[in-house]
C-alpha atoms as a PDB file:
ATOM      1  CA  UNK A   1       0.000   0.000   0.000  1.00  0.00           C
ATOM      2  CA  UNK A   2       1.270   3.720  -1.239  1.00  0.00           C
ATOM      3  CA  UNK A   3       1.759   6.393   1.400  1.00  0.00           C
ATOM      4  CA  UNK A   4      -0.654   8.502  -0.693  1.00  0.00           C
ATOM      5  CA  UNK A   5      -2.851   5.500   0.284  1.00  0.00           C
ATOM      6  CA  UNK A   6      -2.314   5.533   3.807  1.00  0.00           C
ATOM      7  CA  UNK A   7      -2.896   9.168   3.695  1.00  0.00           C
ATOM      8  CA  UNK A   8      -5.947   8.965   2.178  1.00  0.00           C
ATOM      9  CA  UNK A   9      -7.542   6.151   5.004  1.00  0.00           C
ATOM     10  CA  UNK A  10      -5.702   8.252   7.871  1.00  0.00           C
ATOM     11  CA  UNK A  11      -7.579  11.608   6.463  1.00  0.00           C
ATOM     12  CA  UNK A  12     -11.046   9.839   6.033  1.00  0.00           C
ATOM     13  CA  UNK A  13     -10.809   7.909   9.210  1.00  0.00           C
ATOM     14  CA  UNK A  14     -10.641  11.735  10.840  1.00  0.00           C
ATOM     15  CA  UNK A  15     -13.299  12.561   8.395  1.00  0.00           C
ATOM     16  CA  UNK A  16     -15.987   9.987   9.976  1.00  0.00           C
ATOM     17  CA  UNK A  17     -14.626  10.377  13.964  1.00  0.00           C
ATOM     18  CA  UNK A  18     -15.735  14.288  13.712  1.00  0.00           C
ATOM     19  CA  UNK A  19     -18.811  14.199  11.109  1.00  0.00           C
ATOM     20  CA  UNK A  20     -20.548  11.282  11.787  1.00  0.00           C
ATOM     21  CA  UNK A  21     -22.286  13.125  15.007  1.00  0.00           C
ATOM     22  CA  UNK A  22     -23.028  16.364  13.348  1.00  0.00           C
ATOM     23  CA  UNK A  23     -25.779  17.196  11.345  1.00  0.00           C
ATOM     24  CA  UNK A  24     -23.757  17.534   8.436  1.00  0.00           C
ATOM     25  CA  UNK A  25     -23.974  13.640   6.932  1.00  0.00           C
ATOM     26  CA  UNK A  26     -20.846  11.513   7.605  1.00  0.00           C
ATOM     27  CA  UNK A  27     -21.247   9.201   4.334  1.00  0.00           C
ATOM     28  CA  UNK A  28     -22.725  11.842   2.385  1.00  0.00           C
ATOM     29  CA  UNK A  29     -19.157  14.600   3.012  1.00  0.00           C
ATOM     30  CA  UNK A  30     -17.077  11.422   2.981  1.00  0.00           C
ATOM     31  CA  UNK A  31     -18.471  10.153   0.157  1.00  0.00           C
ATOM     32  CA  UNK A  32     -17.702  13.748  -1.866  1.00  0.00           C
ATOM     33  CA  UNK A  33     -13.998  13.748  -0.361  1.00  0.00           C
ATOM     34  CA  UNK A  34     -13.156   9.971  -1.765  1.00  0.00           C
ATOM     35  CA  UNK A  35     -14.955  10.959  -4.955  1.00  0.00           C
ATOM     36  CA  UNK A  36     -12.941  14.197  -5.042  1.00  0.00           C
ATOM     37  CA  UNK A  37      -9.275  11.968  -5.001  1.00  0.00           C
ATOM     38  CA  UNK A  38     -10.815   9.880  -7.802  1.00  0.00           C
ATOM     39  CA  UNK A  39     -12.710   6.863  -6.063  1.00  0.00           C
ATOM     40  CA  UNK A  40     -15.636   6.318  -8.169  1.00  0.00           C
ATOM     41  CA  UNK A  41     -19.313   7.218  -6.754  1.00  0.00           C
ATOM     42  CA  UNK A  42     -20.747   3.864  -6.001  1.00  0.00           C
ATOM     43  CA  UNK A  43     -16.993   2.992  -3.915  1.00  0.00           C
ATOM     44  CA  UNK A  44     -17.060   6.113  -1.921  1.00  0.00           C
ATOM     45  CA  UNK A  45     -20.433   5.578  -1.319  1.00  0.00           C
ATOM     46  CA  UNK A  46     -19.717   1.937   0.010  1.00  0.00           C
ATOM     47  CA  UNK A  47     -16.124   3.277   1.931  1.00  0.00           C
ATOM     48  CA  UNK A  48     -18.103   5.620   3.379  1.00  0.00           C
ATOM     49  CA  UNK A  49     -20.732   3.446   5.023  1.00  0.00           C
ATOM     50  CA  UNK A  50     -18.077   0.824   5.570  1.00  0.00           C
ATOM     51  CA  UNK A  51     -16.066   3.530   7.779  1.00  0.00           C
ATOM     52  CA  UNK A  52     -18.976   4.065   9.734  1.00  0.00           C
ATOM     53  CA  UNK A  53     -17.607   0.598  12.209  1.00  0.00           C
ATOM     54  CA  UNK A  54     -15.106   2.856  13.492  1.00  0.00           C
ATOM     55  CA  UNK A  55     -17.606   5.223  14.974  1.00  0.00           C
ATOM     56  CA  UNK A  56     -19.703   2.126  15.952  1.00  0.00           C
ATOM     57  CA  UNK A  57     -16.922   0.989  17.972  1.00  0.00           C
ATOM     58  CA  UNK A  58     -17.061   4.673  19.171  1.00  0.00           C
ATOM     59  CA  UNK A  59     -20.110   4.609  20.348  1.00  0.00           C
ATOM     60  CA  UNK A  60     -20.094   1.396  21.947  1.00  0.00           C
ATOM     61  CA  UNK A  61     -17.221   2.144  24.497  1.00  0.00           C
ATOM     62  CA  UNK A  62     -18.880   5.482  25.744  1.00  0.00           C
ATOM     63  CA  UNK A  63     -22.291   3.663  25.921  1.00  0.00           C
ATOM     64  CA  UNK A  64     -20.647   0.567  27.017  1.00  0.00           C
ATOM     65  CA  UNK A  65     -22.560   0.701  30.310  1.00  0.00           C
ATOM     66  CA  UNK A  66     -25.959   1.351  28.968  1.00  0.00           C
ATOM     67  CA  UNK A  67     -25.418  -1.559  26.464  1.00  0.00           C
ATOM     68  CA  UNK A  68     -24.620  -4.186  28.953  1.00  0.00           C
ATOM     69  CA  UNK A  69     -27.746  -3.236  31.027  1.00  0.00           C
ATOM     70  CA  UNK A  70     -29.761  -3.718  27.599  1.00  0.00           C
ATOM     71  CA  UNK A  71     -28.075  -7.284  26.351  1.00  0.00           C
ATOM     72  CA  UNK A  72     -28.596  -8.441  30.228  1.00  0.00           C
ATOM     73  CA  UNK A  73     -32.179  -7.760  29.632  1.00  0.00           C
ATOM     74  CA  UNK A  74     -32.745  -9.681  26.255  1.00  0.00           C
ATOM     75  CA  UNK A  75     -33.629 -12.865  27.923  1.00  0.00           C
ATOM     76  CA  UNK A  76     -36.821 -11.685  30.148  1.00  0.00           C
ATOM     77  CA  UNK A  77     -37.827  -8.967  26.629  1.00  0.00           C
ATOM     78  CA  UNK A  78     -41.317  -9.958  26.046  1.00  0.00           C
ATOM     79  CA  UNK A  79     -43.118  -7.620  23.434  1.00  0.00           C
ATOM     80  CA  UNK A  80     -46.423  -7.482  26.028  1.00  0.00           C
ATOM     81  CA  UNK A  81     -43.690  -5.906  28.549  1.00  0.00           C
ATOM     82  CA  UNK A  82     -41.761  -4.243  25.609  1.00  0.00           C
ATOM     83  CA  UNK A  83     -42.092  -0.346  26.898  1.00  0.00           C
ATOM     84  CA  UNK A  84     -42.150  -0.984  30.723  1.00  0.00           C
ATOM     85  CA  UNK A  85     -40.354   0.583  33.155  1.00  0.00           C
ATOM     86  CA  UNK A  86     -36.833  -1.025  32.764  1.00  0.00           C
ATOM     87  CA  UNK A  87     -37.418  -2.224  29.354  1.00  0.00           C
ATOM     88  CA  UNK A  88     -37.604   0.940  27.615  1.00  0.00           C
ATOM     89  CA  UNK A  89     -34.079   1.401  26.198  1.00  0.00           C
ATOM     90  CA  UNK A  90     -34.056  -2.242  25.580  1.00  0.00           C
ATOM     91  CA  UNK A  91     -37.756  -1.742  23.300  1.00  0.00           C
ATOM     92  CA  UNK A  92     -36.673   1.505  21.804  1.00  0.00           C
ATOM     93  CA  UNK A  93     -33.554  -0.217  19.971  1.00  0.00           C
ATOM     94  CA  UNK A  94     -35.475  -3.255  19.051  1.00  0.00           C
ATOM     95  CA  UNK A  95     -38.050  -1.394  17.193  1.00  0.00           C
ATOM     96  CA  UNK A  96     -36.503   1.312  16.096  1.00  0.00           C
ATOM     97  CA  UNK A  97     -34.315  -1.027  14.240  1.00  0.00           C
ATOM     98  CA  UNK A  98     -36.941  -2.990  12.930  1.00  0.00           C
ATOM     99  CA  UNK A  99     -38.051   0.204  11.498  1.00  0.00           C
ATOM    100  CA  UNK A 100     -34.573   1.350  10.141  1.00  0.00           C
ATOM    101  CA  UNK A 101     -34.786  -2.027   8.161  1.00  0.00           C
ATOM    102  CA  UNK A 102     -37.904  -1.704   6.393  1.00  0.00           C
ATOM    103  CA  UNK A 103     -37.147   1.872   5.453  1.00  0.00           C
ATOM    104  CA  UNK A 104     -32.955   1.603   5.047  1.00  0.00           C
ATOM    105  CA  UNK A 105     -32.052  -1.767   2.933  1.00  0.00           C
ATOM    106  CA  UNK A 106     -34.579  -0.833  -0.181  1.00  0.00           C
ATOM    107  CA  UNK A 107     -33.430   2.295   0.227  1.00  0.00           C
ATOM    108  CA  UNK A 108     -29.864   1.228   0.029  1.00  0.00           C
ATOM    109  CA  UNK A 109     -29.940  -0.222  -3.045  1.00  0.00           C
ATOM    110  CA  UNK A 110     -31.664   2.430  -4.518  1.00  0.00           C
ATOM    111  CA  UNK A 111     -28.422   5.008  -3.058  1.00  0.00           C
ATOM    112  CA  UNK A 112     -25.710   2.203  -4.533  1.00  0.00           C
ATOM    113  CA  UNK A 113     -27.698   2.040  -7.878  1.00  0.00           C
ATOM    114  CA  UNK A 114     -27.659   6.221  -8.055  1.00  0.00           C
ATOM    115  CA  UNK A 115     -24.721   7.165  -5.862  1.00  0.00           C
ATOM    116  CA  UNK A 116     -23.522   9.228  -8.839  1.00  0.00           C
ATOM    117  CA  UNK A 117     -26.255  11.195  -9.374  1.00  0.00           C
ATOM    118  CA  UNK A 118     -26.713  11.941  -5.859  1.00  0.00           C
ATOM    119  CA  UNK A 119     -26.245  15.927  -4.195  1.00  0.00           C
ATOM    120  CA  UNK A 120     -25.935  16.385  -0.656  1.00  0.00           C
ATOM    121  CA  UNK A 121     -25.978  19.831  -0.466  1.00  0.00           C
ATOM    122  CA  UNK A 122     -29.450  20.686  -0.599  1.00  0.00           C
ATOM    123  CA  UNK A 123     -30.158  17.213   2.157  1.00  0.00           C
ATOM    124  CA  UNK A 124     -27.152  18.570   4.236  1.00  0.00           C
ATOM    125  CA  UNK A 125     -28.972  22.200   4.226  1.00  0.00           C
ATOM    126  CA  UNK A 126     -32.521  20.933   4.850  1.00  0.00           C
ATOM    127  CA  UNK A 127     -31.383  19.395   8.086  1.00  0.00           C
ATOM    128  CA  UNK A 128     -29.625  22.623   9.110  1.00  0.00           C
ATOM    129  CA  UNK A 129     -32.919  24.071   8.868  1.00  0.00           C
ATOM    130  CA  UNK A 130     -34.555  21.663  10.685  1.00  0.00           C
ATOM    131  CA  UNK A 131     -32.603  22.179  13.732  1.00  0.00           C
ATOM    132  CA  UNK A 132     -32.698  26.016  13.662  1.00  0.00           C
ATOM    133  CA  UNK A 133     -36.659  25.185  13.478  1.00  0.00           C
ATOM    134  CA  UNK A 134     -36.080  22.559  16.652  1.00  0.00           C
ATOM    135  CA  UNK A 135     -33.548  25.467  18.613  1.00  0.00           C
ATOM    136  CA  UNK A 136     -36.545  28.174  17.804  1.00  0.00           C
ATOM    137  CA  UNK A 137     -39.153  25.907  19.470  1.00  0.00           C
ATOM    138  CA  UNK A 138     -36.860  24.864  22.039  1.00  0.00           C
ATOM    139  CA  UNK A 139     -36.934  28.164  23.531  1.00  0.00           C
ATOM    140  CA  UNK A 140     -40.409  28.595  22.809  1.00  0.00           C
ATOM    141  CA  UNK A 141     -41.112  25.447  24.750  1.00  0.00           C
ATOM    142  CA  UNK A 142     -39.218  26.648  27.634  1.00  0.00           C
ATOM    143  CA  UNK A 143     -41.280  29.770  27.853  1.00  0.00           C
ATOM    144  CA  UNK A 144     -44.606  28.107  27.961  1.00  0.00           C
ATOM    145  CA  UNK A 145     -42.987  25.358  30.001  1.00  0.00           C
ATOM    146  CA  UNK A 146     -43.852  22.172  28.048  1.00  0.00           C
ATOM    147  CA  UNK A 147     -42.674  19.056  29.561  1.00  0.00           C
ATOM    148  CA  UNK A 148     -39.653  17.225  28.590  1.00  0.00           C
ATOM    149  CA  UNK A 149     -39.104  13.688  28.989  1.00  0.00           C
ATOM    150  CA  UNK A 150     -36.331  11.082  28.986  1.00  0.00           C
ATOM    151  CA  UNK A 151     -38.253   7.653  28.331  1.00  0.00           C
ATOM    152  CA  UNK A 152     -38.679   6.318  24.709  1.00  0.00           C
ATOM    153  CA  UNK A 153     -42.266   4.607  23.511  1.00  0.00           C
ATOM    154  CA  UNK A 154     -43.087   2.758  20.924  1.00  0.00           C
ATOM    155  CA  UNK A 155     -44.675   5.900  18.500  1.00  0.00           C
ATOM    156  CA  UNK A 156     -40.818   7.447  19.396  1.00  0.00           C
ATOM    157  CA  UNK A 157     -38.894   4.231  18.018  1.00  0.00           C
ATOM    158  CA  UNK A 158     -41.397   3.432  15.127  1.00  0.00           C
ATOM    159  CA  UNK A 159     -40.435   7.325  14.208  1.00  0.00           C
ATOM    160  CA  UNK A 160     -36.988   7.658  14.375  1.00  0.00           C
ATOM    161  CA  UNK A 161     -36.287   4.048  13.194  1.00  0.00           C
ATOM    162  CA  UNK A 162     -38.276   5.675  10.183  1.00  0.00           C
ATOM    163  CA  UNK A 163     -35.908   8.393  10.190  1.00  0.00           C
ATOM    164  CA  UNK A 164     -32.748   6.687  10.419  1.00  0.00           C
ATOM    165  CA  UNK A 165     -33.296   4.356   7.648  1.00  0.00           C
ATOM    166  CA  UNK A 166     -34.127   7.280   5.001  1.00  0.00           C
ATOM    167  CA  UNK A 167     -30.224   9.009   6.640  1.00  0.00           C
ATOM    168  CA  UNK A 168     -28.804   5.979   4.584  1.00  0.00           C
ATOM    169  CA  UNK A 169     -28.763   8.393   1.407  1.00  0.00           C
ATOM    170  CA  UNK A 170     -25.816  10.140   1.006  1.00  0.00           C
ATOM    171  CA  UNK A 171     -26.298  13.900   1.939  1.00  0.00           C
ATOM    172  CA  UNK A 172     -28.639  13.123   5.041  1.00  0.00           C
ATOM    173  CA  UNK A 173     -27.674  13.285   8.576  1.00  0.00           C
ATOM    174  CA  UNK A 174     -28.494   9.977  10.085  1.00  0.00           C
ATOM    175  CA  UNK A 175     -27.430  11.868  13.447  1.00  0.00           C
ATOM    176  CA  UNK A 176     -29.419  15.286  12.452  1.00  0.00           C
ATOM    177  CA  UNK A 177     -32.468  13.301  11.580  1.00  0.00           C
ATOM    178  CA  UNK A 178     -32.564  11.101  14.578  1.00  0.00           C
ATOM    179  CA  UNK A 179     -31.892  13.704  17.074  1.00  0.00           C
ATOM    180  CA  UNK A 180     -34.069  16.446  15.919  1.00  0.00           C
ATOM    181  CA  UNK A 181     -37.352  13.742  15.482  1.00  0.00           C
ATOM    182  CA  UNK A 182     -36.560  13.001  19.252  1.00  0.00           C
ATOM    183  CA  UNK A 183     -36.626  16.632  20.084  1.00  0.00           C
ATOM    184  CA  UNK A 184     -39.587  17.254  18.131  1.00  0.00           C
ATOM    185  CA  UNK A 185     -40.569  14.852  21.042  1.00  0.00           C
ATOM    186  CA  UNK A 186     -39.784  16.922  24.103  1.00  0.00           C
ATOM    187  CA  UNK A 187     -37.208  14.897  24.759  1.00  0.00           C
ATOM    188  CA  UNK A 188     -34.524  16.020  26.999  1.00  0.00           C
ATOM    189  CA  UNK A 189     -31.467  17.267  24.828  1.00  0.00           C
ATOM    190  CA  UNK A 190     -29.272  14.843  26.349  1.00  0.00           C
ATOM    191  CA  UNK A 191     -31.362  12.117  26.130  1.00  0.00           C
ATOM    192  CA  UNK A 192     -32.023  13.058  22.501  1.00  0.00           C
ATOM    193  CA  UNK A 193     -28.108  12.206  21.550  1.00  0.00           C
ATOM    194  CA  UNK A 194     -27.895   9.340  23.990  1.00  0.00           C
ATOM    195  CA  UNK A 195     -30.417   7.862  22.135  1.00  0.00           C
ATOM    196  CA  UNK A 196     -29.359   8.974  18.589  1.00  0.00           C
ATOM    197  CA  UNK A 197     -26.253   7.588  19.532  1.00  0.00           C
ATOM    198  CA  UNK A 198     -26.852   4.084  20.771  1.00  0.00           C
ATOM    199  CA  UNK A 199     -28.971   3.282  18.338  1.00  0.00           C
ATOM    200  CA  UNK A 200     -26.121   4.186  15.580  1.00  0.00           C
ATOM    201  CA  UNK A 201     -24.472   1.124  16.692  1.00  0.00           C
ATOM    202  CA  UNK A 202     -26.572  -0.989  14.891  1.00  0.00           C
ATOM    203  CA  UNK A 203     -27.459   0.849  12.332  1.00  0.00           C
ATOM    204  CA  UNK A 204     -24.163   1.099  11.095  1.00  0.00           C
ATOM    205  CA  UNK A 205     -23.077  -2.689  11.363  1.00  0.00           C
ATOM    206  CA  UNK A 206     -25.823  -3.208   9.572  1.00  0.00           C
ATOM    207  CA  UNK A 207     -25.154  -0.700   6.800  1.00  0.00           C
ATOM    208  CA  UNK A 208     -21.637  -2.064   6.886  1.00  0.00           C
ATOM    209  CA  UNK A 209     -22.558  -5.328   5.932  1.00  0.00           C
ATOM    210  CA  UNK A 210     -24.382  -4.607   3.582  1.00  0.00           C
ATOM    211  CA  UNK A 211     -21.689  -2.452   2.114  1.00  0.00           C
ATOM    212  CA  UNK A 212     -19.397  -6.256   2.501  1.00  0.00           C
ATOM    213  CA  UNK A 213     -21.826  -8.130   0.965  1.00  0.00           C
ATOM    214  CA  UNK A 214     -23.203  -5.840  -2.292  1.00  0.00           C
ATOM    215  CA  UNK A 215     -18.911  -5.254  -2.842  1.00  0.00           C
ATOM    216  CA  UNK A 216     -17.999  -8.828  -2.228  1.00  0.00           C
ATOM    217  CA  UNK A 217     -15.496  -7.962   0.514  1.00  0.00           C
ATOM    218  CA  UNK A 218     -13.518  -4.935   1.740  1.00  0.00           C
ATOM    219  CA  UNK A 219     -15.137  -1.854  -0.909  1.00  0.00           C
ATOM    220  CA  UNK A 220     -12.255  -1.089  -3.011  1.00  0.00           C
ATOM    221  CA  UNK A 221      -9.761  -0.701   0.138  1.00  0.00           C
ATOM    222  CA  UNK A 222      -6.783  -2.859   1.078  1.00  0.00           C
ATOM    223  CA  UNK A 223      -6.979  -4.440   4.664  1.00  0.00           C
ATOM    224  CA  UNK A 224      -3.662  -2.298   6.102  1.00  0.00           C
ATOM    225  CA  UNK A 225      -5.640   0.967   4.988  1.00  0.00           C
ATOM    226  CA  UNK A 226      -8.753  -0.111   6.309  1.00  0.00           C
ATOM    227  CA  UNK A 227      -7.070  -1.060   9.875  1.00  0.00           C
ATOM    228  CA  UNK A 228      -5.640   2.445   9.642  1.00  0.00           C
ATOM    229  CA  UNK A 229      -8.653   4.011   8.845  1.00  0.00           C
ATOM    230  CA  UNK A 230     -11.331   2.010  10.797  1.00  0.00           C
ATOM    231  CA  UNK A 231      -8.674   2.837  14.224  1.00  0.00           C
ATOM    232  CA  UNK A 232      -8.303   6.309  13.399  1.00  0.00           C
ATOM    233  CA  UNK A 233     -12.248   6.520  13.121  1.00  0.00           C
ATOM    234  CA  UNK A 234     -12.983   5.155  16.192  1.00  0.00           C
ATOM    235  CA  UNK A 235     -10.385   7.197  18.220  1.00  0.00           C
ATOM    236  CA  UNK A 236     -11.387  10.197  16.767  1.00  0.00           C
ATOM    237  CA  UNK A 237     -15.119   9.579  17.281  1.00  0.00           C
ATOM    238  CA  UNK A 238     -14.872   8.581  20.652  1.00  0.00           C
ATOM    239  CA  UNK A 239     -13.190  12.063  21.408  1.00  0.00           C
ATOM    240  CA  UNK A 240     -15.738  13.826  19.480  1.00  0.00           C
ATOM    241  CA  UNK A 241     -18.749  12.119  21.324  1.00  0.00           C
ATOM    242  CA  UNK A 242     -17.325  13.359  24.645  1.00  0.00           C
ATOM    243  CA  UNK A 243     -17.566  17.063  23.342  1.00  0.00           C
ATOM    244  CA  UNK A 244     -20.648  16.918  21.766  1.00  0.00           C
ATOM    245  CA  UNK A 245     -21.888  15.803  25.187  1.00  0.00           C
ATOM    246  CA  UNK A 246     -20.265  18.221  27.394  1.00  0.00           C
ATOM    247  CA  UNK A 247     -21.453  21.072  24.787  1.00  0.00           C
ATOM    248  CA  UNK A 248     -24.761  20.028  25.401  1.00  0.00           C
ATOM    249  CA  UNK A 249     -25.283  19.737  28.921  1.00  0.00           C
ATOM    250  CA  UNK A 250     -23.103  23.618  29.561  1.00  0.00           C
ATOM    251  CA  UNK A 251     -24.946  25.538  26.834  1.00  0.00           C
ATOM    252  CA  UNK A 252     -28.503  26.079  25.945  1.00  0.00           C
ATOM    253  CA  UNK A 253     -29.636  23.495  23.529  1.00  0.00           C
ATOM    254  CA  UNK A 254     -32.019  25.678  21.757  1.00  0.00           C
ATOM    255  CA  UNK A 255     -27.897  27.843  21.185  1.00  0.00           C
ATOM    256  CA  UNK A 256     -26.602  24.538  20.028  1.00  0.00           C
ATOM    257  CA  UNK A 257     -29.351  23.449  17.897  1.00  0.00           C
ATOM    258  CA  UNK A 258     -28.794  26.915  15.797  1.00  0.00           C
ATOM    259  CA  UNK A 259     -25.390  26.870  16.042  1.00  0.00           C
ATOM    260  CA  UNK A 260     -25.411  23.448  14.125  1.00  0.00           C
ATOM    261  CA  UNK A 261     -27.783  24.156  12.364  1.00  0.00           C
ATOM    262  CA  UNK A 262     -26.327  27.232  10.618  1.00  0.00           C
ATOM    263  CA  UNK A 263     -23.081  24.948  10.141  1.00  0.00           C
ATOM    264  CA  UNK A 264     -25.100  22.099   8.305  1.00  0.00           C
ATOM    265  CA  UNK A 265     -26.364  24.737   6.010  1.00  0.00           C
ATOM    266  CA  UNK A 266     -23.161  26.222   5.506  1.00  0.00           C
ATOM    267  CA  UNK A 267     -21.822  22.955   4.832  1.00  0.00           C
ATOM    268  CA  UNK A 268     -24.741  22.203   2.493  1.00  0.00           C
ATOM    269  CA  UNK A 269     -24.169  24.675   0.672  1.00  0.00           C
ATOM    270  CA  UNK A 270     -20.568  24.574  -0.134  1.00  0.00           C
ATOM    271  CA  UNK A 271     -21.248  20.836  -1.185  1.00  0.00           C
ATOM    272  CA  UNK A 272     -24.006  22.334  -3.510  1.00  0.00           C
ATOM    273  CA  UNK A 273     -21.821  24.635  -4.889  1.00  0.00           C
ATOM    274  CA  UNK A 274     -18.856  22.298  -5.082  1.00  0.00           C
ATOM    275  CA  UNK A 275     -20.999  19.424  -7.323  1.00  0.00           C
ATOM    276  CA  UNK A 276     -22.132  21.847  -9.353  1.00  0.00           C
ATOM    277  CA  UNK A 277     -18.556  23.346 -10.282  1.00  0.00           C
ATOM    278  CA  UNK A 278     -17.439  19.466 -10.870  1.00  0.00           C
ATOM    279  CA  UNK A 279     -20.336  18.847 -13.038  1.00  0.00           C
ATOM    280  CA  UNK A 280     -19.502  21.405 -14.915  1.00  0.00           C
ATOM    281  CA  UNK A 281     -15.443  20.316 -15.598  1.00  0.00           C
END
C-alpha cells in the first residue's frame, strides 16, 4: 500500500470520527472527499458506510454501560412488557431497528444504484434548517414550560427508526435526523443524543454489511488501509462524542441546535456549490 494510500484512510478515518455526530452527513461529506481523489461514486459511497464501524466501535465504548444493562435484559424482553419501566431502552432499539430495516435496505440499493447522481448539499442544508426550526421551538417550549421527557415509547422508536433508515442516502444526517425527530418529542437534549447515539451502533453494522456483501469484501480498500482508517475513526469519534456531550449539557440546547444548524447549512451549501462546479469540468 502507497503512502498517498495511507494518507488517504488516515484523512477519512478523521473525516468519519468528527462528522458522523453532526448534522452535516458523515457518508454523504465522505463520500464527496473519496470521490474528489478519484474513487468512483458507487466505492465512496460503500467506503463511506463501511467507515462508519469505526464510529460504531465509538459509540459502543462510551455507551458501554448502557449496552450491557440492555443485552442483560434480552432474555426476560417480552413484546407485552416491551415499553415498561426497565425495558424501555431495551424496546426503543429493538423497534426502532426494525423500522430502520424496512425503510434503510430498499433504500440502500436504490443510493448504490444512483450514488452518482446523488447531491448532498441541498439534504445537508434541509437538516440545518430543521434544527434552527427545533432550537426556535426549544426556547419557545421553555417559555410556555412544556414538559420534557427522557423515556422512549413505541410511537418514538417506530419514528426515528423511520428516520434513520431514510439518513442511509448520502447527503442526510443519520445523526441530524434522529436527534431532531426526538426533540420534536420533548425529549430532553441529552437524552435526545444518547439515544441517537446508541442506536447508531446498529445501524451502522448493519449498513456495513451490507456495504461487505453488495462489494464482495472490503469496498475497493486494502486491509492495512482499512485497519488504519477504521482505528483512526474510532479514536477520533470517541473524542468527538465526549464534546458533543459536554457542549450540550453547559450551553442552551435551543444555542446549540442553531449553532449546528447554521453549520449544516453552511456545509450544504458549499457541497451544492462544489458538485455543481465538478459537473460542470
Amino acid at each position: 500500500m502507497s503512502r498517498v494510500g495511507l494518507v488517504v484512510a488516515l484523512l477519512a478515518g478523521i473525516v468519519q470520527g468528527v462528522v458522523e455526530w453532526l448534522p452535516v452527513s458523515s457518508q454523504g461529506n465522505l463520500a464527496l472527499f473519496l470521490t474528489a481523489i478519484g474513487a468512483s461514486p458507487e466505492a465512496a459511497l460503500q467506503l463511506a458506510l463501511f467507515l462508519q464501524i469505526g464510529t460504531t466501535v465509538s459509540a459502543a465504548s462510551y455507551y458501554r454501560e448502557e449496552i450491557l444493562t440492555a443485552v442483560q435484559r434480552l432474555p426476560g424482553w417480552r413484546p407485552q412488557k416491551a415499553f415498561a419501566d426497565g425495558n424501555q431502552l431495551t424496546s426503543f432499539i429493538l423497534v426502532a431497528c426494525g423500522g430502520t430495516g424496512l425503510v434503510g435496505i430498499p433504500l440502500y440499493v436504490v443510493a448504490v444504484d444512483l450514488a452518482g447522481q446523488v447531491t448532498g448539499g441541498i439534504f445537508i442544508a434541509a437538516i440545518g434548517v430543521l434544527l434552527i426550526l427545533t432550537g426556535i421551538l426549544q426556547v419557545t417550549s421553555q417559555s410556555i414550560g412544556v414538559e420534557t421527557r427522557e423515556d422512549p415509547t413505541f410511537r418514538d422508536a417506530c419514528i426515528v427508526g423511520v428516520a434513520q433508515g431514510v439518513a442511509i442516502l448520502p447527503g442526510i444526517s443519520r445523526s441530524g435526523v434522529t436527534t431532531s425527530a426526538l426533540l420534536f418529542r420533548s425529549y430532553e437534549p441529552e437524552a435526545a443524543f444518547r439515544l441517537s447515539f446508541l442506536l447508531s451502533i446498529p445501524a451502522s453494522v448493519g449498513a456495513a454489511v451490507l456495504t461487505i456483501i453488495g462489494a464482495g469484501g472490503l469496498p475497493g480498500i486494502s486491509p492495512r488501509a482499512a485497519l488504519l482508517a477504521l482505528t483512526t475513526s474510532a479514536l477520533v469519534g470517541y473524542v468527538t462524542i465526549g464534546l458533543v456531550m459536554r457542549i450540550v449539557e453547559r450551553i442552551p440546547f435551543w444555542a446549540v441546535c442553531i449553532g449546528l444548524g447554521g453549520l449544516a447549512i453552511g456545509g450544504g451549501g458549499v457541497v451544492s456549490v462544489i458538485t455543481w462546479i465538478g459537473r460542470l469540468l
